[in-house]
Protein backbone atom coordinates (compact mmCIF):
# COMPACT_ATOMS: atom_id res chain seq x y z
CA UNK A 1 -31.68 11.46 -61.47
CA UNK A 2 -28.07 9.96 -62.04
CA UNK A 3 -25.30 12.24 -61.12
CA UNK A 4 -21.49 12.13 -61.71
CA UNK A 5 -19.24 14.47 -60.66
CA UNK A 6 -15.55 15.37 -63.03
CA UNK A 7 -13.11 12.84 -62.25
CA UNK A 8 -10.70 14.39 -59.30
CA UNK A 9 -10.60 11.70 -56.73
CA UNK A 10 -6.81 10.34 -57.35
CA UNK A 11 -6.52 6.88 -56.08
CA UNK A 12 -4.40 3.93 -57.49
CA UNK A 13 -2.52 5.85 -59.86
CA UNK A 14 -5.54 7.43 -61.83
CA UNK A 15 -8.56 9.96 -61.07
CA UNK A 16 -12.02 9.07 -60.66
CA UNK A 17 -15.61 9.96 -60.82
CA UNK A 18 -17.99 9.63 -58.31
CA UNK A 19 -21.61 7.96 -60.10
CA UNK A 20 -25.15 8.98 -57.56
CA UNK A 21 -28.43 8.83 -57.48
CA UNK A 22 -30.26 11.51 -56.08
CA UNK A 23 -33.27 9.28 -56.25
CA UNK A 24 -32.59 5.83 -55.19
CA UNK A 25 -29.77 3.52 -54.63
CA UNK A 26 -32.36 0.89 -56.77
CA UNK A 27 -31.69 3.67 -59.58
CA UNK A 28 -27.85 3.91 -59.33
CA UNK A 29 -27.35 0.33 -59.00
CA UNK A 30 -29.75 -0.30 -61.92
CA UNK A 31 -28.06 2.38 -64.03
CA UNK A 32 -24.41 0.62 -63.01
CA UNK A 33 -25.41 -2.16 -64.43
CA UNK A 34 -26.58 -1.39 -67.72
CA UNK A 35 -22.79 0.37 -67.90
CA UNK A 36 -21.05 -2.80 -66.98
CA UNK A 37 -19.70 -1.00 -63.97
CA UNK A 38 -18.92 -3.77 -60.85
CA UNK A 39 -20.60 -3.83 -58.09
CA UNK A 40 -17.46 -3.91 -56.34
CA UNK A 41 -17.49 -0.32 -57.32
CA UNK A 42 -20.24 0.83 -55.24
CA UNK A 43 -18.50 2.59 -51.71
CA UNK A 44 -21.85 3.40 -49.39
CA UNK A 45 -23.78 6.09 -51.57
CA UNK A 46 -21.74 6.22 -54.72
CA UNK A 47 -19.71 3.90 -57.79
CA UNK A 48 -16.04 4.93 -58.10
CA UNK A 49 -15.78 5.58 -62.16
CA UNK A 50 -12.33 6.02 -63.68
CA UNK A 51 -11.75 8.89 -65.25
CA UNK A 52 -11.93 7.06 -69.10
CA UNK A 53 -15.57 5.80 -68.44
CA UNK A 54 -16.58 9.82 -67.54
CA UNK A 55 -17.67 10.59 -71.40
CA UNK A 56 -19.32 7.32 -72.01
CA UNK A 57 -21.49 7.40 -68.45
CA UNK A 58 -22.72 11.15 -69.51
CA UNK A 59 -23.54 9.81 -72.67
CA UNK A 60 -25.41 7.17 -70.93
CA UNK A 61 -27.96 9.55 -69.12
CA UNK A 62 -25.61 11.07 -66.39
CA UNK A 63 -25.94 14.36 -65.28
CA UNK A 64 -22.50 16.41 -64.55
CA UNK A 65 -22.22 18.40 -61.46
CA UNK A 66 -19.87 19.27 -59.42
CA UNK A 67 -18.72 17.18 -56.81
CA UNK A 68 -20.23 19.55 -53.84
CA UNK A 69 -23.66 19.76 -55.93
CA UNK A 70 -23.50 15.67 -56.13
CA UNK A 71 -22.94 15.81 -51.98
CA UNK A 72 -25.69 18.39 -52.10
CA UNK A 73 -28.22 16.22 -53.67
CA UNK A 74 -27.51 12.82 -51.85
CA UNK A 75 -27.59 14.90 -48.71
CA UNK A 76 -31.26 16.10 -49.23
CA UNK A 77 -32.45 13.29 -50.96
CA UNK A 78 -31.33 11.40 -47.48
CA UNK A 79 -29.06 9.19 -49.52
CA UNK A 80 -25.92 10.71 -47.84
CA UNK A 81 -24.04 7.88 -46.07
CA UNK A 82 -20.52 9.44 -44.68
CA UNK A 83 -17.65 6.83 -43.78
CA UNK A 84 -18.06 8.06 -40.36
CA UNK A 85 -21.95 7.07 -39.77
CA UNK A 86 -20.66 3.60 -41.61
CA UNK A 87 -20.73 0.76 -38.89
């Protein structure tokens, strides 16, 4: 399932979302893509959204959670990848 959390990362002078898969990164990335959103988006388990794409990615087929459910559900689907196990 595709997962986005409420936009409440701040970074660069605006708030994002966080966009998962608690199924497959082939899913997310898939998903991304129909959306437009650039791969240059995608940080180890997750696509940084901006806060104005939120409404049109639920519309899409996202799910809102909250951001500890999203962590949650990447964490026991094994698609969990924390900056510190990053190489």
């Amino acid at each position: 399932m595709i997962l986005i959390d409420p936009p409440n990362a701040a970074g660069h002078g605006r708030l994002w979302s966080h966009l998962a898969s608690d199924a497959s990164y082939d899913e997310l990335h898939a998903f991304a893509a129909t959306l437009g959103i650039p791969p240059r988006g995608f940080d180890r388990d997750h696509y940084d959204v901006p806060a104005e794409w939120y409404d049109d990615v639920v519309a899409a087929g996202a799910a809102p959670v909250t951001s500890r459910e999203l962590v949650a559900r990447l964490t026991a689907a094994g698609l969990r990848r924390r900056k510190r196990d990053s190489p």
